[in-house]
PDB file of N, CA and C in Angstrom:
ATOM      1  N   UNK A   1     119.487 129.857 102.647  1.00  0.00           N
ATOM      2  CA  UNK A   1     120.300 130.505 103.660  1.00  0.00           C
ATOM      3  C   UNK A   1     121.600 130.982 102.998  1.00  0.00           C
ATOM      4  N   UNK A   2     122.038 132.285 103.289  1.00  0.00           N
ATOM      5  CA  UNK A   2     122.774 132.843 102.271  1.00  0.00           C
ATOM      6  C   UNK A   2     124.202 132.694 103.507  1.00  0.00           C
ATOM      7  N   UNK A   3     125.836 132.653 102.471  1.00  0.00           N
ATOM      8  CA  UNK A   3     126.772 132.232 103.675  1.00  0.00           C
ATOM      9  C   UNK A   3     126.892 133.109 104.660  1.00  0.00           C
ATOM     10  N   UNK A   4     126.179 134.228 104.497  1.00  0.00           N
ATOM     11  CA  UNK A   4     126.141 135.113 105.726  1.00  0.00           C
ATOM     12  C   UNK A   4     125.754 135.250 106.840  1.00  0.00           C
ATOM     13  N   UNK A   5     124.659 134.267 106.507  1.00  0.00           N
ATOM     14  CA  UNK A   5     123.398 134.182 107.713  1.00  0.00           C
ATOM     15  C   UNK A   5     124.032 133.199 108.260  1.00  0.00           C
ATOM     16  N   UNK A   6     124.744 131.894 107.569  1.00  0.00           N
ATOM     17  CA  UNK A   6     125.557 131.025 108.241  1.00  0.00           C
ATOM     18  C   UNK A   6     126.450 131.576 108.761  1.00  0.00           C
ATOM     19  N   UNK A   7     127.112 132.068 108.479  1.00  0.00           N
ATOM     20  CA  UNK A   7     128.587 132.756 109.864  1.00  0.00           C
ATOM     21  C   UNK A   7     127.955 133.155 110.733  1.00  0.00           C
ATOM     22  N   UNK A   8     126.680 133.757 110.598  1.00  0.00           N
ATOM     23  CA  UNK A   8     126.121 134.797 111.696  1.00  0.00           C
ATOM     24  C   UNK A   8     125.323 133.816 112.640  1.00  0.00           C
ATOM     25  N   UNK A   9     124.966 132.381 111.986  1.00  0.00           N
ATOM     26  CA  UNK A   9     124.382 131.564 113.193  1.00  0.00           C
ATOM     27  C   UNK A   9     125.521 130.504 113.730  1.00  0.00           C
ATOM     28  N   UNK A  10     126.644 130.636 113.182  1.00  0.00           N
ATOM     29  CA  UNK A  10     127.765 129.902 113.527  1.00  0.00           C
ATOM     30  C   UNK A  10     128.450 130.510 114.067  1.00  0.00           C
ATOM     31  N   UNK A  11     128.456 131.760 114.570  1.00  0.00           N
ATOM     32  CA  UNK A  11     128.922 132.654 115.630  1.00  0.00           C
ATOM     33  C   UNK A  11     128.410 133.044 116.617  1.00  0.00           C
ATOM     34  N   UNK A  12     126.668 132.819 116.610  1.00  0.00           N
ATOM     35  CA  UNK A  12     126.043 132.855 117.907  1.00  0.00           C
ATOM     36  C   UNK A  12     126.018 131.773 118.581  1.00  0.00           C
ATOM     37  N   UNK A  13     125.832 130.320 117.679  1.00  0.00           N
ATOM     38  CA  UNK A  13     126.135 129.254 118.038  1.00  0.00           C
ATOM     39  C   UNK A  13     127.122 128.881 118.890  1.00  0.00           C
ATOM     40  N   UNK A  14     128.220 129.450 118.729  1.00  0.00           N
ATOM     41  CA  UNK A  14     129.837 129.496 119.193  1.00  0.00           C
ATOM     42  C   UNK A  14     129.783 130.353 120.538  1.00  0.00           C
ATOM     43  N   UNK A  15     129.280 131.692 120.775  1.00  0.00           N
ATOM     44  CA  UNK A  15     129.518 132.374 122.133  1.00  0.00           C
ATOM     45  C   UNK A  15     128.567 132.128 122.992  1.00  0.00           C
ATOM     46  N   UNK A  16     127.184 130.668 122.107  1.00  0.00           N
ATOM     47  CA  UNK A  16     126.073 130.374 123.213  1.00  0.00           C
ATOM     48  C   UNK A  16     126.538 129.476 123.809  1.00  0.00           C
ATOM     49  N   UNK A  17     127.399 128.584 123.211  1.00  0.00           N
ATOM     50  CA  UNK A  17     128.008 127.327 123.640  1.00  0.00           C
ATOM     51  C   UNK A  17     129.301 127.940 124.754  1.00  0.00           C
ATOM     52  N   UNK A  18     129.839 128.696 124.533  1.00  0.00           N
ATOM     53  CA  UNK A  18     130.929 129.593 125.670  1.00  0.00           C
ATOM     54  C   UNK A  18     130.446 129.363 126.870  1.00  0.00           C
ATOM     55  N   UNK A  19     129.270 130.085 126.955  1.00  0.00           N
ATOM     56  CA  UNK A  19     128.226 130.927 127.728  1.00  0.00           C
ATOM     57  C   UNK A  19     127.634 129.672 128.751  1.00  0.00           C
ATOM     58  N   UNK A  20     127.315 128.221 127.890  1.00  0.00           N
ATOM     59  CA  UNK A  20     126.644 127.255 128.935  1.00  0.00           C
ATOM     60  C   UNK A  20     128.113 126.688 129.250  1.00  0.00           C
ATOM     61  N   UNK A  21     129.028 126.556 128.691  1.00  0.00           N
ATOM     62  CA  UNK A  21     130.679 125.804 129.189  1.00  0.00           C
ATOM     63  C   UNK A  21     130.663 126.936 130.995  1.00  0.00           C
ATOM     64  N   UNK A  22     130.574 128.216 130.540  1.00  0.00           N
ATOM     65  CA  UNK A  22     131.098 128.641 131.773  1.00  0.00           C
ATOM     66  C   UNK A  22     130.045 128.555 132.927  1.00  0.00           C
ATOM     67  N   UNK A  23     128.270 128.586 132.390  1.00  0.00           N
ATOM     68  CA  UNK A  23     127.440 127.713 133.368  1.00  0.00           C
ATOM     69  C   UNK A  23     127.485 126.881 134.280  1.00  0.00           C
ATOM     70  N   UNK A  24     128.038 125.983 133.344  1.00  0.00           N
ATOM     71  CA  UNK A  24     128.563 124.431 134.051  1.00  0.00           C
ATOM     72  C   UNK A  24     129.776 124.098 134.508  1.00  0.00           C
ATOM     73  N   UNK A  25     130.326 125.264 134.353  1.00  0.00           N
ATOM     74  CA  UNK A  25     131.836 124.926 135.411  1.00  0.00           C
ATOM     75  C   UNK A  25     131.308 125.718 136.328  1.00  0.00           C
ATOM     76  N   UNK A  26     130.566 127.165 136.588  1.00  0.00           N
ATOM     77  CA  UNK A  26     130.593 127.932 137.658  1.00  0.00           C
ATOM     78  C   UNK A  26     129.654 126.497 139.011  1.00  0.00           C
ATOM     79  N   UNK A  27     128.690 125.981 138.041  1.00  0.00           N
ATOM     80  CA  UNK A  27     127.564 124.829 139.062  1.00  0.00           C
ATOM     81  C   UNK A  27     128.397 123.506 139.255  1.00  0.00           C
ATOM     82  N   UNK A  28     129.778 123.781 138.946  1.00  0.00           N
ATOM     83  CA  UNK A  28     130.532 122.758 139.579  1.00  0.00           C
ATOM     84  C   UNK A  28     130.602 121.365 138.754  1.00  0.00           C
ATOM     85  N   UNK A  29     130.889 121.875 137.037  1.00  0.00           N
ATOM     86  CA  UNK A  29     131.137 120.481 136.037  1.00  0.00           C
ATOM     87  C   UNK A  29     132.359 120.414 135.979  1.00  0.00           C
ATOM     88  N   UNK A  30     133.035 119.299 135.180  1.00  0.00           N
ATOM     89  CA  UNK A  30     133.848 119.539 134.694  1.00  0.00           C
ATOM     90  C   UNK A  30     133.827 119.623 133.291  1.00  0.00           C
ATOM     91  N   UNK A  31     134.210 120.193 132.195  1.00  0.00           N
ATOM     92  CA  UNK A  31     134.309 120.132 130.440  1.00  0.00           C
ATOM     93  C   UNK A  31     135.020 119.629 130.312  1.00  0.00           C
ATOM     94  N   UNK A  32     134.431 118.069 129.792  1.00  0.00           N
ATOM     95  CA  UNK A  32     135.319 116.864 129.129  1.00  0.00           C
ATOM     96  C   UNK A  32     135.800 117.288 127.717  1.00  0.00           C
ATOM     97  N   UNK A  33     134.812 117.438 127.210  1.00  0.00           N
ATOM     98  CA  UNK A  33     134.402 117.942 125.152  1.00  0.00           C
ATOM     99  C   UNK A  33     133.342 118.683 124.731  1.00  0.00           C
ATOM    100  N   UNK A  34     134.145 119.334 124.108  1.00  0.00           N
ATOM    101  CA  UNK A  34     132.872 120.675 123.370  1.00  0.00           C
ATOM    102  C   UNK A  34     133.212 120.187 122.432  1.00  0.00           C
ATOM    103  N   UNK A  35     131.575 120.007 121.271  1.00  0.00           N
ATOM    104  CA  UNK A  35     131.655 119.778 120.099  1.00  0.00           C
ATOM    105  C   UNK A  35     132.241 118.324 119.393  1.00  0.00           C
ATOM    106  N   UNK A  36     131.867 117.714 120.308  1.00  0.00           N
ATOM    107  CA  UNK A  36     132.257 116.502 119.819  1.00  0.00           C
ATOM    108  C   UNK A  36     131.796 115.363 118.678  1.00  0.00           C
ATOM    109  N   UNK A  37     132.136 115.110 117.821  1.00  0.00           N
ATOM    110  CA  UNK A  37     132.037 114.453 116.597  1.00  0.00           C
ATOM    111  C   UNK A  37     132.031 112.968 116.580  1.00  0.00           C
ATOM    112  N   UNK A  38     131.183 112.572 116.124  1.00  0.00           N
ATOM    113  CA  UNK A  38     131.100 111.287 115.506  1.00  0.00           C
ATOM    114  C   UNK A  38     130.733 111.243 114.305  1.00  0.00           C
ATOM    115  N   UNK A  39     130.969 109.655 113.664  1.00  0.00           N
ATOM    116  CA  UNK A  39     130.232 109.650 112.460  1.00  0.00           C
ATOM    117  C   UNK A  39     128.301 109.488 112.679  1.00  0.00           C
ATOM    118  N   UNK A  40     128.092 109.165 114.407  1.00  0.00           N
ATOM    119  CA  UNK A  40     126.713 109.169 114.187  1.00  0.00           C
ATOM    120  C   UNK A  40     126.706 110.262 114.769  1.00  0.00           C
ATOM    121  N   UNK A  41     126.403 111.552 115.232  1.00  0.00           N
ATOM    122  CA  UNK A  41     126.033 112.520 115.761  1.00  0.00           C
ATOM    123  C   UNK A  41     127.209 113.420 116.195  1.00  0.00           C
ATOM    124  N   UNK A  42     126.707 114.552 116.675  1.00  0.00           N
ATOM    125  CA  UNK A  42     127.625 115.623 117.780  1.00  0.00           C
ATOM    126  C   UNK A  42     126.858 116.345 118.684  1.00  0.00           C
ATOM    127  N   UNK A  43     128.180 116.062 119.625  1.00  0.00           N
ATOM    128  CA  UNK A  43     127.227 116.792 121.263  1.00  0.00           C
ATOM    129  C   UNK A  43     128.205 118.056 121.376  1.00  0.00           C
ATOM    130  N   UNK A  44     126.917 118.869 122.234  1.00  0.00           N
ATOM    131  CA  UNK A  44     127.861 120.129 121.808  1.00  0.00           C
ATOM    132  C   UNK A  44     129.355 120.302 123.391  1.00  0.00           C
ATOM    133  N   UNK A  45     128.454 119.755 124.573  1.00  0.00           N
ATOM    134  CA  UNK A  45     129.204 119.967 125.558  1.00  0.00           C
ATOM    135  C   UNK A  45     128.917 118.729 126.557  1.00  0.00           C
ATOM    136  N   UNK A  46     130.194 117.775 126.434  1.00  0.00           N
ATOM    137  CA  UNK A  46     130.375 116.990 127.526  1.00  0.00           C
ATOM    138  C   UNK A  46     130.706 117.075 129.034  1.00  0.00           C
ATOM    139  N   UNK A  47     130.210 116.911 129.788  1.00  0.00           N
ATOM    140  CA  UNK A  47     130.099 117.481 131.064  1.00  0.00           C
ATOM    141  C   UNK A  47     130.271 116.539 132.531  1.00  0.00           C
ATOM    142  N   UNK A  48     131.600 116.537 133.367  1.00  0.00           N
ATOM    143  CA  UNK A  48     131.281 115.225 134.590  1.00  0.00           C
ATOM    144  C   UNK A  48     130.836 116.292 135.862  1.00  0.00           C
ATOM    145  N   UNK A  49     130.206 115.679 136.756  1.00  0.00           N
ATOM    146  CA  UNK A  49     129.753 116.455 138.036  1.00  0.00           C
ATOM    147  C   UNK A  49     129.493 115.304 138.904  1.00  0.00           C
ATOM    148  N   UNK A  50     130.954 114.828 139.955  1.00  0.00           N
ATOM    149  CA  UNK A  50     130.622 113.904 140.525  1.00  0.00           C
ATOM    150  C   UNK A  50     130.586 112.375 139.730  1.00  0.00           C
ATOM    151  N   UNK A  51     129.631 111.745 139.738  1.00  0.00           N
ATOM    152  CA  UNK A  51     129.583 110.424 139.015  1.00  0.00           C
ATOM    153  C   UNK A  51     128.281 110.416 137.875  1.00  0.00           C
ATOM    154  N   UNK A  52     127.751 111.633 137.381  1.00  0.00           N
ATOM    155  CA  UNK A  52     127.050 112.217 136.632  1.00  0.00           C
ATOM    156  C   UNK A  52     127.984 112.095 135.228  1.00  0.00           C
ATOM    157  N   UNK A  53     127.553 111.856 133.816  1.00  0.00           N
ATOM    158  CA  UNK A  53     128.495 112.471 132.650  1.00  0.00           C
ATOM    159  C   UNK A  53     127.170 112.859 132.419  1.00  0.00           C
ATOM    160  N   UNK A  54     127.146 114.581 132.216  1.00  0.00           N
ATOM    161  CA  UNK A  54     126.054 115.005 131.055  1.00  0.00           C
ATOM    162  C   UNK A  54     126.082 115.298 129.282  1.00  0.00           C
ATOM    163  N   UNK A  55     125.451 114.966 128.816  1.00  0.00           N
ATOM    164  CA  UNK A  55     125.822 115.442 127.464  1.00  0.00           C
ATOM    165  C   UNK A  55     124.749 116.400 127.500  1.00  0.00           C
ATOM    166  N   UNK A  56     125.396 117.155 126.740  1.00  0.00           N
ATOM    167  CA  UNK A  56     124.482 118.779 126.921  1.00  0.00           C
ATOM    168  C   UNK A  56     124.304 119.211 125.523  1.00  0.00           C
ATOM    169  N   UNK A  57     123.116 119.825 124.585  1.00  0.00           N
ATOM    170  CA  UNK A  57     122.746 120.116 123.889  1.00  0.00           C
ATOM    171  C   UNK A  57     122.022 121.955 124.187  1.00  0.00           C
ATOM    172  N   UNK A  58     123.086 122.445 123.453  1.00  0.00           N
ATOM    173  CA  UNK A  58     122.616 124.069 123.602  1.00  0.00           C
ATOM    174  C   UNK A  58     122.048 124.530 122.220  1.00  0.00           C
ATOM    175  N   UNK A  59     121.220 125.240 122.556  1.00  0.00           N
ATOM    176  CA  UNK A  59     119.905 125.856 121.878  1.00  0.00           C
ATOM    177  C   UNK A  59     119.757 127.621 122.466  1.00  0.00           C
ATOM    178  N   UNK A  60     120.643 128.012 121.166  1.00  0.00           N
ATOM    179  CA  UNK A  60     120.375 129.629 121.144  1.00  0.00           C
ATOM    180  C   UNK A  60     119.279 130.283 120.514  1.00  0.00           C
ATOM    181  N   UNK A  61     118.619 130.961 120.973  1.00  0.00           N
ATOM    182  CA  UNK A  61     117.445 131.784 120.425  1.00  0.00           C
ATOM    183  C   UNK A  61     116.733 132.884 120.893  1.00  0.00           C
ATOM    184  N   UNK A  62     116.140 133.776 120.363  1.00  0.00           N
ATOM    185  CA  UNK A  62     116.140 135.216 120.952  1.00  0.00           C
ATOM    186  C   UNK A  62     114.914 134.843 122.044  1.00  0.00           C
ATOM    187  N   UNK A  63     114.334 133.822 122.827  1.00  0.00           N
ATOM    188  CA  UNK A  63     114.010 133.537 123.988  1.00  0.00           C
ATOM    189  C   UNK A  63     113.839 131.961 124.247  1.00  0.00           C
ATOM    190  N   UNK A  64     113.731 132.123 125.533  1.00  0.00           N
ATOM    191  CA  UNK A  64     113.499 130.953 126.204  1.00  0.00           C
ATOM    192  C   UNK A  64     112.863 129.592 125.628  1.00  0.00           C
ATOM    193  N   UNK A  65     111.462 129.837 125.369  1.00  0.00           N
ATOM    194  CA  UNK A  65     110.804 129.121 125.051  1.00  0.00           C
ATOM    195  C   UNK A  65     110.759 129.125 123.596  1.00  0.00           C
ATOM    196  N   UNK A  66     111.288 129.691 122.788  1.00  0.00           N
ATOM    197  CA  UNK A  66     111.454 129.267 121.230  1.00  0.00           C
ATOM    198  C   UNK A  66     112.871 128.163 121.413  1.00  0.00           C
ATOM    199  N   UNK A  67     113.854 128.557 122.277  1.00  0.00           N
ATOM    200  CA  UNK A  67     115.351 128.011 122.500  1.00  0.00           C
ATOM    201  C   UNK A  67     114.497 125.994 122.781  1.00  0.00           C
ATOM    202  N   UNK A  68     113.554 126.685 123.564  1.00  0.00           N
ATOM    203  CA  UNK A  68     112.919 125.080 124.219  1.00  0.00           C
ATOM    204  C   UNK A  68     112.481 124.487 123.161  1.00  0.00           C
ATOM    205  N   UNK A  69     111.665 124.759 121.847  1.00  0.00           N
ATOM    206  CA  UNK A  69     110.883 124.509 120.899  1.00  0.00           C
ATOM    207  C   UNK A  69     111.944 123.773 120.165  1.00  0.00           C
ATOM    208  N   UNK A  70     113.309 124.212 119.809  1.00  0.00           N
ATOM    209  CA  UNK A  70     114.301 123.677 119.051  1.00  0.00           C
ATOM    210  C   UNK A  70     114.777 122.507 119.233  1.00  0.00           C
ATOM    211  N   UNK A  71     114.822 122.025 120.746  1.00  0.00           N
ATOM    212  CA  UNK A  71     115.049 120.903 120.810  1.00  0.00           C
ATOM    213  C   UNK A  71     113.537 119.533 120.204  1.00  0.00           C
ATOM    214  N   UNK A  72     114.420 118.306 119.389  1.00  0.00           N
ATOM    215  CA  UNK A  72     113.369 117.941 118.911  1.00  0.00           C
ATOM    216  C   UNK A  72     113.917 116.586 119.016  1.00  0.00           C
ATOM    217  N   UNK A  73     113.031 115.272 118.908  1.00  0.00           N
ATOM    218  CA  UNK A  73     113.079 113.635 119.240  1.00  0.00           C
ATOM    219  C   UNK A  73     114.656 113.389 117.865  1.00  0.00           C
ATOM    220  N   UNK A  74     114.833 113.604 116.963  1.00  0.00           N
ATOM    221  CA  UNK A  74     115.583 113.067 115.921  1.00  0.00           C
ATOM    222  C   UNK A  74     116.868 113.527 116.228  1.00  0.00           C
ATOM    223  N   UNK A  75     116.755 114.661 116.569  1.00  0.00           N
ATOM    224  CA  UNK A  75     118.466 115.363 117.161  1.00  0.00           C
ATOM    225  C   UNK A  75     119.050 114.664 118.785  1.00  0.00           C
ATOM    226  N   UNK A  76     118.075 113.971 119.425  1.00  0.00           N
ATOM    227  CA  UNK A  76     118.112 113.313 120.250  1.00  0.00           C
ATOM    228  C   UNK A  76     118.326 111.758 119.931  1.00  0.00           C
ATOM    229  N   UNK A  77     118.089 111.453 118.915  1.00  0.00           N
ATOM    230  CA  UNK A  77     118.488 110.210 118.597  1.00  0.00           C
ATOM    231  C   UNK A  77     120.167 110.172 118.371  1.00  0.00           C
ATOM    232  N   UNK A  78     120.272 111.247 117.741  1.00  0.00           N
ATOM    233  CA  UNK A  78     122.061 111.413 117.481  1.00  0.00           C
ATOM    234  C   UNK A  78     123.044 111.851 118.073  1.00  0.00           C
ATOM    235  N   UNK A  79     122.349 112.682 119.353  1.00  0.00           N
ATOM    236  CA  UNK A  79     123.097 112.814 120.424  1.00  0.00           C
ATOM    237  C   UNK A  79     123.125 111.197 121.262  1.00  0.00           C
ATOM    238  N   UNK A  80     122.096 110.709 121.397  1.00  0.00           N
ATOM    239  CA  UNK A  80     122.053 109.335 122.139  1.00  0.00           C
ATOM    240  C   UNK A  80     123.277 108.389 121.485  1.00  0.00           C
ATOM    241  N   UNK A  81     123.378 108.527 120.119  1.00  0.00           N
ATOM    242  CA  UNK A  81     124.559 107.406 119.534  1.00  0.00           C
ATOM    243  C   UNK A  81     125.716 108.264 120.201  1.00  0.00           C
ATOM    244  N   UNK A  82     126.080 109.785 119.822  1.00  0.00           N
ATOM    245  CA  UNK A  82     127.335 110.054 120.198  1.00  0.00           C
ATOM    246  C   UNK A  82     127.946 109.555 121.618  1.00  0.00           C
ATOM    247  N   UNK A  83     126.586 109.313 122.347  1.00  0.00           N
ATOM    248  CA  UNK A  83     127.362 109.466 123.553  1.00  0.00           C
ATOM    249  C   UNK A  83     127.634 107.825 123.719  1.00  0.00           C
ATOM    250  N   UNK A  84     127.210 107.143 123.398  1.00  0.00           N
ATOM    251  CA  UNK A  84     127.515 105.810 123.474  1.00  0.00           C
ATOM    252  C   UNK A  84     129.100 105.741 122.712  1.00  0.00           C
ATOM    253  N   UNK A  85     128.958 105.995 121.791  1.00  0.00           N
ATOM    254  CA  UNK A  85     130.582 106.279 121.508  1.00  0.00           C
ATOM    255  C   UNK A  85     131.577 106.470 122.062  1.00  0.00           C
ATOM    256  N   UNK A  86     131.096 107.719 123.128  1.00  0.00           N
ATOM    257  CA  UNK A  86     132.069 108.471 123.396  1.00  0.00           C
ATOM    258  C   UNK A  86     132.138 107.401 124.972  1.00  0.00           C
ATOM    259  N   UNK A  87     131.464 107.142 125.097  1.00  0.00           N
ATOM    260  CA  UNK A  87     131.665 106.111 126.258  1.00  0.00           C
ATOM    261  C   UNK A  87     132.360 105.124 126.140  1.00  0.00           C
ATOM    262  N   UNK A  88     132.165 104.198 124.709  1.00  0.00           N
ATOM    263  CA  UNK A  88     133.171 102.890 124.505  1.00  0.00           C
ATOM    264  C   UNK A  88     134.317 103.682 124.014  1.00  0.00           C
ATOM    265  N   UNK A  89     134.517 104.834 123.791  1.00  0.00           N
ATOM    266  CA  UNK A  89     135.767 105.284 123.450  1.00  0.00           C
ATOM    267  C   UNK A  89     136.840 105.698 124.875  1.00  0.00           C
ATOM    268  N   UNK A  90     135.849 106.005 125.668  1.00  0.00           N
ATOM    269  CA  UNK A  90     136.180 106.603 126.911  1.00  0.00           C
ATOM    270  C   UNK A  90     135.901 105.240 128.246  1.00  0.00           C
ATOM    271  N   UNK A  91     135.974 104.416 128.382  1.00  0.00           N
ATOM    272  CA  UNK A  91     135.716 103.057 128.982  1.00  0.00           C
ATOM    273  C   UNK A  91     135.532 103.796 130.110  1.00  0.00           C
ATOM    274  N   UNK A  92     136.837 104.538 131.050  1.00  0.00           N
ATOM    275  CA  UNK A  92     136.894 104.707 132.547  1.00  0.00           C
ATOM    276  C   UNK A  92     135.491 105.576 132.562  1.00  0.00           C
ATOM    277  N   UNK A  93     134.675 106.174 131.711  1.00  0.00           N
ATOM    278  CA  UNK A  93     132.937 106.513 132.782  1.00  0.00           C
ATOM    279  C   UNK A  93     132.612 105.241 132.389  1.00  0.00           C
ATOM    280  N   UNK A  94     132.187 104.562 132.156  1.00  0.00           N
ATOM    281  CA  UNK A  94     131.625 103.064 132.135  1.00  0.00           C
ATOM    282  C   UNK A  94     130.442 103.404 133.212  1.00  0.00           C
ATOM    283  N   UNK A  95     131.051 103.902 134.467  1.00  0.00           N
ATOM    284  CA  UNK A  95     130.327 103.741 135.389  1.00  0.00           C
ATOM    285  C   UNK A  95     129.358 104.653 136.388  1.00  0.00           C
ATOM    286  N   UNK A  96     129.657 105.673 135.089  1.00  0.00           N
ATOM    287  CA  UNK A  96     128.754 107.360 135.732  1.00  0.00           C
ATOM    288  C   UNK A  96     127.609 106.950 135.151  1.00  0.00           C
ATOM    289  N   UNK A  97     126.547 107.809 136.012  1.00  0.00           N
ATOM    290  CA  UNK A  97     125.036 107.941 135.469  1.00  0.00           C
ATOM    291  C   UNK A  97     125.150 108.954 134.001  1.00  0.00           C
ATOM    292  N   UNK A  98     124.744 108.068 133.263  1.00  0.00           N
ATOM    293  CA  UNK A  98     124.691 109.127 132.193  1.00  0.00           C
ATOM    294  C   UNK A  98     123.172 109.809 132.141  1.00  0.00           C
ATOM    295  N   UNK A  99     123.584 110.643 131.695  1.00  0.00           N
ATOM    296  CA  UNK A  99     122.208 112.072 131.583  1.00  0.00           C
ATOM    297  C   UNK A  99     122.478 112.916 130.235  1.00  0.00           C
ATOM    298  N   UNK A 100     121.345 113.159 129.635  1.00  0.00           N
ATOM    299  CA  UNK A 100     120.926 114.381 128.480  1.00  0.00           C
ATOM    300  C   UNK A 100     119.985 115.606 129.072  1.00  0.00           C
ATOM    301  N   UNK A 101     121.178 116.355 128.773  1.00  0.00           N
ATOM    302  CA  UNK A 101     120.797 117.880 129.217  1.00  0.00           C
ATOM    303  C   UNK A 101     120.246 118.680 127.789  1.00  0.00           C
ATOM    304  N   UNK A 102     119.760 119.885 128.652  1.00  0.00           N
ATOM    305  CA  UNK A 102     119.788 120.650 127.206  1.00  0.00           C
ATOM    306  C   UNK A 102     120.265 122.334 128.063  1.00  0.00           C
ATOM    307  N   UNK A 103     120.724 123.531 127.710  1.00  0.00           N
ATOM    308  CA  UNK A 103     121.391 124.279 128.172  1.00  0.00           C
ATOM    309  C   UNK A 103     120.735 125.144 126.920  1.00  0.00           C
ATOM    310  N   UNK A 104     119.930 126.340 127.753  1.00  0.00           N
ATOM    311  CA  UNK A 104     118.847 127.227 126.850  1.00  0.00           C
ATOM    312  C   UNK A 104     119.631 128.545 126.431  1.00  0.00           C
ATOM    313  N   UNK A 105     119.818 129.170 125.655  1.00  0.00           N
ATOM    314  CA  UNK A 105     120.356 130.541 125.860  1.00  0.00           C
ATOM    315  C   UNK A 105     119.811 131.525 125.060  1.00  0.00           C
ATOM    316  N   UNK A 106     119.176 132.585 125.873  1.00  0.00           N
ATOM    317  CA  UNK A 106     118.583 133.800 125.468  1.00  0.00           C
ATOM    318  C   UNK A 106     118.318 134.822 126.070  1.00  0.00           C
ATOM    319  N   UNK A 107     119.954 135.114 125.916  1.00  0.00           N
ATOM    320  CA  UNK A 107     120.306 136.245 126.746  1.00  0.00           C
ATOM    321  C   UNK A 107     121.826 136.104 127.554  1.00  0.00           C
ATOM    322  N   UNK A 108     121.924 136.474 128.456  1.00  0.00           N
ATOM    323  CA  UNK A 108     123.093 136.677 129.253  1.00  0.00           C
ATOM    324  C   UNK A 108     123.725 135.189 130.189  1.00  0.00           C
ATOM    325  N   UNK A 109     122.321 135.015 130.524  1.00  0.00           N
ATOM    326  CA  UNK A 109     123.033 133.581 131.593  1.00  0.00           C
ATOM    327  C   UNK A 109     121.822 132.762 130.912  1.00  0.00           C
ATOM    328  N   UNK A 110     122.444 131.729 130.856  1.00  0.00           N
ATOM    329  CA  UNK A 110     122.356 130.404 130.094  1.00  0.00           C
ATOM    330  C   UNK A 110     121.030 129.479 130.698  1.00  0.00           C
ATOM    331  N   UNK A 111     120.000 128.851 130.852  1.00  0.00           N
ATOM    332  CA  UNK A 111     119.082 128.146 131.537  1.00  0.00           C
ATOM    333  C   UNK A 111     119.791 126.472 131.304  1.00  0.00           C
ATOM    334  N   UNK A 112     119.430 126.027 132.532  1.00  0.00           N
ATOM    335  CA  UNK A 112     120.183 124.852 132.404  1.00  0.00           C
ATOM    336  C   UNK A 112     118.694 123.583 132.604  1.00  0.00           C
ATOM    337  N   UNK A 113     118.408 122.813 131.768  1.00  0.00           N
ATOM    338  CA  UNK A 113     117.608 121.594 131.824  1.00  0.00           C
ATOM    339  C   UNK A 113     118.159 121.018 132.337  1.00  0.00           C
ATOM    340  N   UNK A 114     118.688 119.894 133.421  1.00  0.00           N
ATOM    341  CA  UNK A 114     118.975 118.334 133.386  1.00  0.00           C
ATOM    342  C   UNK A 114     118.257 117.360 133.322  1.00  0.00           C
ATOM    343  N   UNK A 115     118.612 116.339 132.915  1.00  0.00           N
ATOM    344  CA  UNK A 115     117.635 115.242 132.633  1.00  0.00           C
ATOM    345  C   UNK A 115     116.491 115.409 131.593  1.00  0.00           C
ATOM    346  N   UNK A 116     116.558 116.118 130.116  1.00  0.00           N
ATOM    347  CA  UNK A 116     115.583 116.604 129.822  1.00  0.00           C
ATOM    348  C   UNK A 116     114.978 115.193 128.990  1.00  0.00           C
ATOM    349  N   UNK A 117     115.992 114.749 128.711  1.00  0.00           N
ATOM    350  CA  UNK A 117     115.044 113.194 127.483  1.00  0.00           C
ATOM    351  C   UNK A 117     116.111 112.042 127.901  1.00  0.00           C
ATOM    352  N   UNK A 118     115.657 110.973 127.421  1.00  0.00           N
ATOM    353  CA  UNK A 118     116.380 109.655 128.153  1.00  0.00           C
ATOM    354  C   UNK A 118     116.805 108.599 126.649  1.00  0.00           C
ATOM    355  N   UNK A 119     117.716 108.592 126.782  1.00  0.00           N
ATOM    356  CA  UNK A 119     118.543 107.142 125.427  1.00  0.00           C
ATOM    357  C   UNK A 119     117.281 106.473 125.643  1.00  0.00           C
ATOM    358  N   UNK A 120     117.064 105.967 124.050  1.00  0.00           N
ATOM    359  CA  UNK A 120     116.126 104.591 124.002  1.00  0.00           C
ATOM    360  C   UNK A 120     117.077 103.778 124.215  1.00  0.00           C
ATOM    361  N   UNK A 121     116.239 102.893 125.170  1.00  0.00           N
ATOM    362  CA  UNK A 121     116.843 101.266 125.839  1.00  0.00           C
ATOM    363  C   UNK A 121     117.764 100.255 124.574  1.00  0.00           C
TER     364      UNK A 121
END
């Protein structure tokens, strides 16, 4: 992958992730954290709605169902640590339902999964 093709998927990456932020505020979230970092993983968009926290994983691709294909069990393992993190870091949700989303984009308005995979126990 030449550094070009990287800017160029680190810039679609960037206005797909825009694109589900303004999704999920128009369906009534709030944006806790975009892009959030750990040493075990990163989620791209933290999300409260009510007593819901979603962690949301966006997947840009020139359609739908390739965007769906991208999501995979191992990138889900590392979103599952971040968010545990971000929870003992963040104590006051302690007590929201947590949920893993995934937020599709290919094209103009964003497809929204909820509930798409579940933390191992």
């Amino acid at each position: 992958m030449t550094i070009e093709t990287r800017r160029q998927a680190h810039r679609l990456g960037h206005a797909a992730e825009w694109r589900a932020v303004w999704r999920l505020r128009i369906a009534g979230y709030s944006i806790l954290a975009r892009r959030y970092k750990t040493k075990l993983g990163e989620i791209d968009i933290v999300a409260r709605r009510g007593g819901v926290l979603a962690f949301v994983e966006v997947k840009a691709r020139g359609d739908f169902e390739t965007a769906g294909f991208a999501l995979y069990g191992r990138q889900f393992g590392r979103v599952a640590a971040a968010a545990s993190l971000f929870v003992a870091r963040h104590p006051h949700y302690a007590a929201h339902s947590l949920r893993f989303d995934a937020m599709l984009v290919a094209g103009l308005w964003p497809r929204h999964l909820p509930d798409v995979w579940r933390a191992p126990e």
